[in-house]
Protein backbone atom coordinates (compact mmCIF):
# COMPACT_ATOMS: atom_id res chain seq x y z
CA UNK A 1 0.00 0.00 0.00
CA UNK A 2 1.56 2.98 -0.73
CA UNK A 3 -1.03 5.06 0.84
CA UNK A 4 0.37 8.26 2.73
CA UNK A 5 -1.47 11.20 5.44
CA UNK A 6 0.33 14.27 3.88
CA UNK A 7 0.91 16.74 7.31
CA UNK A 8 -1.38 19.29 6.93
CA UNK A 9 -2.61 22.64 9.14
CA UNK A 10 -5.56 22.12 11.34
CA UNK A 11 -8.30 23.35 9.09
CA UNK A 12 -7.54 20.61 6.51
CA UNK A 13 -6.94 16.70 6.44
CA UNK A 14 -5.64 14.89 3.57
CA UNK A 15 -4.23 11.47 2.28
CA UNK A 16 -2.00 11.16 -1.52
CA UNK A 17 -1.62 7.49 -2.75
CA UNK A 18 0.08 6.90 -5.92
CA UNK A 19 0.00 3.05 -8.36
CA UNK A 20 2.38 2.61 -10.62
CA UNK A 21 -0.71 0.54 -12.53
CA UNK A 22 0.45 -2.14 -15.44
CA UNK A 23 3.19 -0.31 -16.79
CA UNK A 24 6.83 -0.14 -16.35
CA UNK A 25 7.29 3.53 -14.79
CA UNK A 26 4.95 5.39 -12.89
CA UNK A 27 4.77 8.67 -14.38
CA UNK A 28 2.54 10.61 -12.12
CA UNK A 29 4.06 12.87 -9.41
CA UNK A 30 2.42 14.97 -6.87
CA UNK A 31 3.65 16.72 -4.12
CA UNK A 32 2.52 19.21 -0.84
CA UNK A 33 3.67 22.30 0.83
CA UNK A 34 2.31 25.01 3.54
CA UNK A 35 3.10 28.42 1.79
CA UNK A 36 2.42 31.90 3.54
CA UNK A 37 -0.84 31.85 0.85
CA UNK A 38 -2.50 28.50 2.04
CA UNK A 39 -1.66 24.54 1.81
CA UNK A 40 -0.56 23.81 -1.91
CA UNK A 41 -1.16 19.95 -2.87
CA UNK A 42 -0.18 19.34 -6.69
CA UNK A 43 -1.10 15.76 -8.84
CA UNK A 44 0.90 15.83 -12.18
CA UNK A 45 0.67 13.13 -15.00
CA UNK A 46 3.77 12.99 -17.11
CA UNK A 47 3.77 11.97 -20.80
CA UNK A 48 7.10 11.35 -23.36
CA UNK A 49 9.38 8.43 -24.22
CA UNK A 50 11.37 6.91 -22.44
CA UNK A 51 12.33 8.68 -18.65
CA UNK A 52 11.01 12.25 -19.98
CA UNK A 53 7.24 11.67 -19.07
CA UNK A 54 8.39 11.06 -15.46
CA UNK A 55 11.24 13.85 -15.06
CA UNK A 56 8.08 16.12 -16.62
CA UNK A 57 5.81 15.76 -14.21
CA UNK A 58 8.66 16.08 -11.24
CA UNK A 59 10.11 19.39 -12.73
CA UNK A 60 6.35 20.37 -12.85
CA UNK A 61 5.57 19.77 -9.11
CA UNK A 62 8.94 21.24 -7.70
CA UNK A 63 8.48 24.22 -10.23
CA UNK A 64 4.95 24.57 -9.33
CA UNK A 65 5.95 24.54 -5.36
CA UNK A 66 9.22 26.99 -5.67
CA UNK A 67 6.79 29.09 -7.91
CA UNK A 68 4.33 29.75 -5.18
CA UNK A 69 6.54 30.22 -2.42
CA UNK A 70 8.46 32.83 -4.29
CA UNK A 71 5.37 34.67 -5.34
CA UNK A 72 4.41 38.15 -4.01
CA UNK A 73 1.98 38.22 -0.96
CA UNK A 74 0.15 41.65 -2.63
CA UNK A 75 -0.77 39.15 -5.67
CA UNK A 76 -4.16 37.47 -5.50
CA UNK A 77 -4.11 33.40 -4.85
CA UNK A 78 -5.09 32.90 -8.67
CA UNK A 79 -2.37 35.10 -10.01
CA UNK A 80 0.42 33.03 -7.63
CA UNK A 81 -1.14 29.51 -9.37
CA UNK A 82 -0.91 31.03 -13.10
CA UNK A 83 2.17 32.45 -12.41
CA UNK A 84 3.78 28.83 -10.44
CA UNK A 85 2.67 26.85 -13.50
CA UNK A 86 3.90 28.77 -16.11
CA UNK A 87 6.96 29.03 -14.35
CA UNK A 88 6.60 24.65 -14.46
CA UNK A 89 5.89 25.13 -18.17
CA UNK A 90 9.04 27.08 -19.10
CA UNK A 91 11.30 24.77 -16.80
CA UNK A 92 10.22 21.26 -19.14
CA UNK A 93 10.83 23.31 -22.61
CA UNK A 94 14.17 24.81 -21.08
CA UNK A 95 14.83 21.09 -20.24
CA UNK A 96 13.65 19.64 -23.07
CA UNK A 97 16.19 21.97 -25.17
CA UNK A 98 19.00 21.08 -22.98
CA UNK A 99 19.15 17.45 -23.27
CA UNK A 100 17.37 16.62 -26.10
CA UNK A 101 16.60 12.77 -25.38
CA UNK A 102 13.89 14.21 -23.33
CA UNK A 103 12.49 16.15 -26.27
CA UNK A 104 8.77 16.14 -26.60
CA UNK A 105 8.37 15.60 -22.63
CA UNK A 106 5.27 17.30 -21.21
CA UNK A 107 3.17 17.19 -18.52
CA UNK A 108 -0.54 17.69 -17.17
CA UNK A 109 -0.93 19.77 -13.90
CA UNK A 110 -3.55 19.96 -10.90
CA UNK A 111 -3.15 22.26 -7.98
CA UNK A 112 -4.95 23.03 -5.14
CA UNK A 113 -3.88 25.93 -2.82
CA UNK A 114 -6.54 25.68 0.15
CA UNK A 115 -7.02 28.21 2.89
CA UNK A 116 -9.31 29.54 5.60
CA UNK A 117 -10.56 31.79 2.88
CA UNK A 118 -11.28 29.99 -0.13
CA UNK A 119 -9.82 26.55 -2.22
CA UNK A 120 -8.38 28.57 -5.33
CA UNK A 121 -8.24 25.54 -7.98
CA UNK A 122 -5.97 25.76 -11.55
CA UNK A 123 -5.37 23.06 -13.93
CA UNK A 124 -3.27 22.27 -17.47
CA UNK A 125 -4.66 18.84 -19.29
CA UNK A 126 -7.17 16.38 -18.51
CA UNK A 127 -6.16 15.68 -14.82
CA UNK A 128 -9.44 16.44 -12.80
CA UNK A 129 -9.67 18.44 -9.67
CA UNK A 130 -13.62 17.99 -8.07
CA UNK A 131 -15.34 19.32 -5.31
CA UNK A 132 -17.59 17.08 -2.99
CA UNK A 133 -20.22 18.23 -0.74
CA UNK A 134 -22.26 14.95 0.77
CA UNK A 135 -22.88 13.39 -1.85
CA UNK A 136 -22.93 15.99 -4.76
CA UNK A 137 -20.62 17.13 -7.15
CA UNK A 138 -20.18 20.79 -6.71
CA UNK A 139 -17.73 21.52 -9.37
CA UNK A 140 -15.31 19.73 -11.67
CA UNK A 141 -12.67 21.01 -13.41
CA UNK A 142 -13.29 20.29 -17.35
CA UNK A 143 -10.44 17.72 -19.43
CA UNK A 144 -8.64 20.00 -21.81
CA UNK A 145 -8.85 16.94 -24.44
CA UNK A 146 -10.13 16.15 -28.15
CA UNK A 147 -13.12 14.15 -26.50
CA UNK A 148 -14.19 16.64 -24.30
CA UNK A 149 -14.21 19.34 -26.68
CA UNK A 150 -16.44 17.19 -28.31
CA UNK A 151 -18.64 17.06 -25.11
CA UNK A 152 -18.54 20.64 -25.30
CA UNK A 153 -20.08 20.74 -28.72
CA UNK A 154 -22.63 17.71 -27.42
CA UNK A 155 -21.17 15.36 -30.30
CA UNK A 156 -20.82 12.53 -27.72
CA UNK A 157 -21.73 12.49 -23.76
CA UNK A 158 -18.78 12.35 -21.28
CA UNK A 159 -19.58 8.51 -20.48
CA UNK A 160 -18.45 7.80 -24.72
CA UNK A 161 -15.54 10.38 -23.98
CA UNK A 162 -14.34 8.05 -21.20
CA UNK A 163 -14.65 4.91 -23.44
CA UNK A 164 -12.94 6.66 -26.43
CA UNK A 165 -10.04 5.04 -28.02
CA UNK A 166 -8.98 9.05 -28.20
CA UNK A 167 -9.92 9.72 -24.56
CA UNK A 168 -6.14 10.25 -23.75
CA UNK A 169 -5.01 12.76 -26.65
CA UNK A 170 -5.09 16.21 -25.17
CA UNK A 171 -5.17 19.74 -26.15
CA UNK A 172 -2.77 21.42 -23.32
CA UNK A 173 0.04 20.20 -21.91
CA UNK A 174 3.40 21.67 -19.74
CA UNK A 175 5.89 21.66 -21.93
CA UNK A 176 4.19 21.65 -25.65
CA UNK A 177 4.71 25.11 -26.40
CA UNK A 178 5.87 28.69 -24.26
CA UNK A 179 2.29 30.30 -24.13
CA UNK A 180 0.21 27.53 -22.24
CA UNK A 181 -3.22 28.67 -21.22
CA UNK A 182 -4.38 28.00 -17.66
CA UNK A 183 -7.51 27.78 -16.26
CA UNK A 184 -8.33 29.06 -12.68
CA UNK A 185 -11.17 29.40 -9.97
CA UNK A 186 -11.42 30.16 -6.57
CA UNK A 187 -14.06 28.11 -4.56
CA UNK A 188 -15.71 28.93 -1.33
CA UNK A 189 -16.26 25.22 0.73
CA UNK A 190 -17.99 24.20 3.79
CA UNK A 191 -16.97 21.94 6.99
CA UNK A 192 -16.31 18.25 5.36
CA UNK A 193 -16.40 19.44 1.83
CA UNK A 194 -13.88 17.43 -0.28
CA UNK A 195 -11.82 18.01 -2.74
CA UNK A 196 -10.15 15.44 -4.82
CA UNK A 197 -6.81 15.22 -7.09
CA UNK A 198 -6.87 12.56 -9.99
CA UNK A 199 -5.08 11.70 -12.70
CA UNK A 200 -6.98 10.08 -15.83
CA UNK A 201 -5.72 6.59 -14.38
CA UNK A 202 -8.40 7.28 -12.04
CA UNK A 203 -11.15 8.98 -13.29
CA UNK A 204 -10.91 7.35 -16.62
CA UNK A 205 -10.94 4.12 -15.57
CA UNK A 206 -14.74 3.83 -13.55
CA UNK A 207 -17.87 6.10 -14.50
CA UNK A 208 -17.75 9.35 -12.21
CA UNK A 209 -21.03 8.23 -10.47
CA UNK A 210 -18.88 5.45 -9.27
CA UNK A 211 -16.03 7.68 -8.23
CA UNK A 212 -18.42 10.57 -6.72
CA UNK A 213 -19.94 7.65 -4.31
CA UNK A 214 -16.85 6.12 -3.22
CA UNK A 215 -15.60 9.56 -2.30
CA UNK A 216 -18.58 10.51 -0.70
CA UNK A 217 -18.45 7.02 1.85
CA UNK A 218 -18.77 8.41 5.18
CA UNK A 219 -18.56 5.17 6.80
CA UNK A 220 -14.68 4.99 6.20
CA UNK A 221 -11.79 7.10 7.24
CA UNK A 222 -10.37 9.33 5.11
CA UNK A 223 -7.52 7.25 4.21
CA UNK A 224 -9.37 4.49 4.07
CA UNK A 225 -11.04 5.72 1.11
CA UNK A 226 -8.32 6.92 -0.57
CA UNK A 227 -6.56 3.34 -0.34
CA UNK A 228 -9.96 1.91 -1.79
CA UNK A 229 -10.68 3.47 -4.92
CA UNK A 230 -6.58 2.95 -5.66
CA UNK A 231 -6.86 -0.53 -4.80
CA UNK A 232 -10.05 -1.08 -6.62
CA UNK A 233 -9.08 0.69 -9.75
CA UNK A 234 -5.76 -1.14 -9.95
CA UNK A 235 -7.62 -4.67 -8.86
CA UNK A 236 -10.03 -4.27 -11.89
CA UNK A 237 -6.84 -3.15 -14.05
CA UNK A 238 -5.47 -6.23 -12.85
CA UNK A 239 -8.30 -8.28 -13.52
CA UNK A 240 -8.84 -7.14 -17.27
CA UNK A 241 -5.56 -8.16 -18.26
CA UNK A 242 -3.44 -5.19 -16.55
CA UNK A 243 -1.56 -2.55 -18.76
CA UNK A 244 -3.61 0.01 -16.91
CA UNK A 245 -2.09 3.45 -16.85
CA UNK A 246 -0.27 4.48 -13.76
CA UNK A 247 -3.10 6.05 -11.10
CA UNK A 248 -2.67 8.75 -8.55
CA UNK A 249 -5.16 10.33 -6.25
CA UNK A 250 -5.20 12.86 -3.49
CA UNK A 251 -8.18 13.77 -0.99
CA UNK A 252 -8.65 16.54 1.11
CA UNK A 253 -11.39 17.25 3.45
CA UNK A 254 -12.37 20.73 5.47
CA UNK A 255 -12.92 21.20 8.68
CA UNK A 256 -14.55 24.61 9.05
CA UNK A 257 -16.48 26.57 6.79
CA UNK A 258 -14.35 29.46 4.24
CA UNK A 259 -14.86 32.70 5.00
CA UNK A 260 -16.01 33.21 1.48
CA UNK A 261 -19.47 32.60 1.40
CA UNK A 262 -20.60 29.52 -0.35
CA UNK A 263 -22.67 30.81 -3.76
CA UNK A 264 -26.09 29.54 -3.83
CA UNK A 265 -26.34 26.63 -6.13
CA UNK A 266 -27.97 28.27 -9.58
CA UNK A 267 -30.70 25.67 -9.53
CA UNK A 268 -31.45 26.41 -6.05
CA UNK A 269 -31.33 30.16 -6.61
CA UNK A 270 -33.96 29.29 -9.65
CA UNK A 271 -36.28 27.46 -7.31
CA UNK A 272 -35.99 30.17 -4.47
CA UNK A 273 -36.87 32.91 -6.65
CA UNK A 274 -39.50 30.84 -8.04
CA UNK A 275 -40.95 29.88 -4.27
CA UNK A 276 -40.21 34.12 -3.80
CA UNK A 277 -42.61 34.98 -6.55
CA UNK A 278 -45.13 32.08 -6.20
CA UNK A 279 -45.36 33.37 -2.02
CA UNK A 280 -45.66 36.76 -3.61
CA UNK A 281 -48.63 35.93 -5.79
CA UNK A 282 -49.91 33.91 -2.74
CA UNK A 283 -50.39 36.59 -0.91
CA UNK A 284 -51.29 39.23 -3.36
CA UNK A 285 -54.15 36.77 -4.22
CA UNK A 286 -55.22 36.41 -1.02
CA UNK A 287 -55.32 40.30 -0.27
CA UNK A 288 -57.13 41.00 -3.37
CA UNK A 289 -59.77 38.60 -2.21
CA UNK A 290 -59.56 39.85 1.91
CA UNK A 291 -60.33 43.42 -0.31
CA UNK A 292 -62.92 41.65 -2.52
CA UNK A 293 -64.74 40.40 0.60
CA UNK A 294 -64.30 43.61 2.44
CA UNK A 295 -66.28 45.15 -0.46
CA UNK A 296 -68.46 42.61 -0.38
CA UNK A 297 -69.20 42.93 3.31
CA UNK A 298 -69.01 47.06 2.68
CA UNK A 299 -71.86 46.33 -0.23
CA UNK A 300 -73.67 44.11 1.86
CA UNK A 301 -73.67 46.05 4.77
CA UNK A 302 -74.49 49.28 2.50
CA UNK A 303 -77.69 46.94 1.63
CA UNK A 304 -78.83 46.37 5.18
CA UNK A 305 -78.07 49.62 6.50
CA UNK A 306 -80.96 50.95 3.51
CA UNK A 307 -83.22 48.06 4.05
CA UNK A 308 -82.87 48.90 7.84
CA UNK A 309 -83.66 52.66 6.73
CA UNK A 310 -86.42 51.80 4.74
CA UNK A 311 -87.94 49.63 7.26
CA UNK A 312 -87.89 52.60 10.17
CA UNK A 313 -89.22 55.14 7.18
CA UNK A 314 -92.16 53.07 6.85
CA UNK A 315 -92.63 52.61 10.11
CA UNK A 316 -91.99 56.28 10.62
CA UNK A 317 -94.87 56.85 8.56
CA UNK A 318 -96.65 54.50 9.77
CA UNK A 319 -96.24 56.33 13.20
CA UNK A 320 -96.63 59.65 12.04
CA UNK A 321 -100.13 58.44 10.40
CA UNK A 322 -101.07 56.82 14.15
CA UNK A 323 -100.17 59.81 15.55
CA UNK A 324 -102.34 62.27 13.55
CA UNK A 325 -105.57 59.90 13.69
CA UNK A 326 -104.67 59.76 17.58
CA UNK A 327 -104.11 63.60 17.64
CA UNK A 328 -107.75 63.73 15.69
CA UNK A 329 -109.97 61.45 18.08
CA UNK A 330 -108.09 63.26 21.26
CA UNK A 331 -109.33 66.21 19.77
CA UNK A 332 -112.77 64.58 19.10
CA UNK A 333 -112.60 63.45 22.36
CA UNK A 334 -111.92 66.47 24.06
CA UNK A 335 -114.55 68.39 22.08
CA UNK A 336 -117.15 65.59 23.38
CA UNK A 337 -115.51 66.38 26.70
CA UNK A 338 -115.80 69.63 26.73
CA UNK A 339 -119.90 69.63 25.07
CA UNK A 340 -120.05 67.29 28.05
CA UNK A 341 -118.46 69.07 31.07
CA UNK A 342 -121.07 72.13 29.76
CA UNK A 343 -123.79 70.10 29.48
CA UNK A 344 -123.10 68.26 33.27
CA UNK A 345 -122.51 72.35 34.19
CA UNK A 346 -125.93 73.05 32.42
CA UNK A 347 -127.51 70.21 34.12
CA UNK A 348 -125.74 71.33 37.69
CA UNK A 349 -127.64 74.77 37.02
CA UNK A 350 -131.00 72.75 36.04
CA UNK A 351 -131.17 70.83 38.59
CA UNK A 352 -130.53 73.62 41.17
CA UNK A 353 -133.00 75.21 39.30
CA UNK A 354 -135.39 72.59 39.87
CA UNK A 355 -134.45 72.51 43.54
CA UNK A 356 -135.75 75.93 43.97
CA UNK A 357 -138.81 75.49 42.39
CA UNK A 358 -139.39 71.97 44.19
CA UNK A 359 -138.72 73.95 47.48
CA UNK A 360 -140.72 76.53 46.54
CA UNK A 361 -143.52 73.83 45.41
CA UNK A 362 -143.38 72.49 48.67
CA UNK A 363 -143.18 76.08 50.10
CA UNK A 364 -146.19 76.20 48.63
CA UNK A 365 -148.00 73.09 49.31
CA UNK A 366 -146.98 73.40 53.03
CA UNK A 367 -148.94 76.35 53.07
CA UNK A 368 -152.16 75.01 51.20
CA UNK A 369 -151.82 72.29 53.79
CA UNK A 370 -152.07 74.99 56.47
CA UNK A 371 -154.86 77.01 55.26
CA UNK A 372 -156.98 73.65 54.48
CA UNK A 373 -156.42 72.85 58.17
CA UNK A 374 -157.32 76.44 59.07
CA UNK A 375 -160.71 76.11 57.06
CA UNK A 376 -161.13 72.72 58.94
CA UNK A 377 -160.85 74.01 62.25
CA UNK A 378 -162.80 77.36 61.23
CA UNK A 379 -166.14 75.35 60.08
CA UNK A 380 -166.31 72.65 63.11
């Protein structure tokens, strides 16, 4: 097992294993160093006859390291990795020219320089460099190869690209020619994020799915994964007759979160905006019907409030009509009254009338009594 923890500062852990696969020479080289910028971790894959594919890939990883240390700490982490590797680039064509049995050496390049910050990520070739989180791919650097640029035109799908016959013929290389082109990113990461460093001997040897899930194994240590996939890519090398290129990967898991905030994932944006706006519309909708039914209410209310007018006009009426037959029969009434109190007053002065004359009548009859009673006594 040639499986080794590379010493790293506490925010970090990682593990480097390197197969030398069915061939005669490994040709892959990697290599590590804490700089003043972050911890640099570099996989290379050398190609040429002979020795040169392997003193490629070396120059390019000591080239790459010396190029980073000596860089300025005013320039910005992407600047440092362009710089390093070009710097790698120039040292394999120098070579080259020097001792010409080495001619047509080159070399692909991936290189990591990770701190609290951010994971700023550049690469030459079609050695991979991918970020894990769980159990997603986050972000993968893309081959610099014939077959990919076909993927990039959607000729053929990156599974055929990985089958290809052509799969190993790339487009960019350290040491091909003075002005090499180098792509760079810096990525933001979370606690137990991983990154990986691969060579094609890995990736191009299972499907990525395969890879990505082997990676993402929780259940394992750290270097226990990183021994697996090498032994199981070299066992199935093995197995299919071996001649299996030379394989070399390198893992390296966060501890904390960068202090560069992680971007939303575009997808997710999409669907947040979307939830956004459907929660806007929600709740427009439902205060244009709260002010539908409030109008409603108003309206109805606007109806009863009349009907309840109505009613009391009609009753008002009805009152007012009461009221002025009442007012007429009390003043029938107190007309009769009145004839009547005369009348009983008319009657009052009647019958004291008639009292006189009945005591006068009697007055009278008293008297007639007393003269017959006279004449009585007068003729006995």
């Amino acid at each position: 097992m040639d499986l080794i923890q590379i010493p790293t500062p506490e925010y970090i852990s990682a593990f480097v294993e390197s197969r030398i696969g069915g061939r005669t020479e490994n040709q892959d080289s990697y290599g590590w160093k804490n700089t003043p910028f972050g911890f640099l971790v570099t996989v290379c894959d050398g190609m040429g006859g002979g020795p040169g594919g392997k003193t490629a890939s070396t120059i390019a990883v000591n080239e790459i390291i010396k190029g980073v240390e000596d860089a300025s700490i005013e320039d910005t982490p992407c600047n440092i990795l362009i710089k390093a590797i070009r710097r790698a680039n120039m040292a394999i064509i120098e070579y080259s020219k020097e001792n010409p049995t080495y001619s047509g050496m080159g070399s692909t390049c991936t290189v990591i320089l990770i701190n609290k910050k951010c994971a700023t990520i550049a690469h030459v070739g079609d050695s991979r460099i991918y970020h894990i989180r769980g159990k997603s791919k986050i972000y993968r650097t893309f081959d610099h190869s014939m077959v990919f640029d076909l993927v990039k035109q959607k000729v053929i799908t990156e599974e055929q690209a990985r089958l290809s016959a052509q799969s190993n013929v790339i487009t960019r290389a350290l040491g091909a020619k003075y002005d090499v082109e180098v792509d760079c990113t810096e990525l933001p990461y979370l606690a137990k994020d991983r990154f990986i460093l691969c060579t094609d001997g890995i990736h191009g040897a299972i499907p990525e799915s395969e890879l990505i899930e082997m990676v993402s194994n929780r259940s394992q240590s750290l270097g226990g994964i990183t021994d697996c996939i090498a032994t199981t890519i070299d066992g199935e090398g093995i197995n299919t007759g071996g001649g299996h290129d030379n394989l070399t990967i390198a893992i390296i898991e966060t501890h904390n979160n960068s202090t560069l905030k992680v971007k939303m994932n575009p997808r997710l944006k999409l669907l947040f905006y979307t939830i956004i706006i459907i929660c806007a519309i929600s709740v427009i909708t439902n205060i244009v019907q709260a002010i539908s039914k409030d109008n409603e209410i108003e309206s109805e209310s606007k109806i009863a409030v009349t009907e309840v007018q109505n009613q009391f006009d009609d009753l008002q009426q009805k009152y007012d009509k009461l009221k002025t037959a009442s007012d007429s029969t009390q003043k029938v009434l107190e007309q009769k009254i009145k004839l009547s109190e005369k009348e009983i007053a008319q009657l009052k002065t009647n019958n004291d009338s008639l009292k006189k004359e009945n005591k006068k009548l009697l007055s009278h009859i008293e008297e007639l009594n007393k003269n017959s009673n006279n004449n009585k006594k007068n003729k006995k």
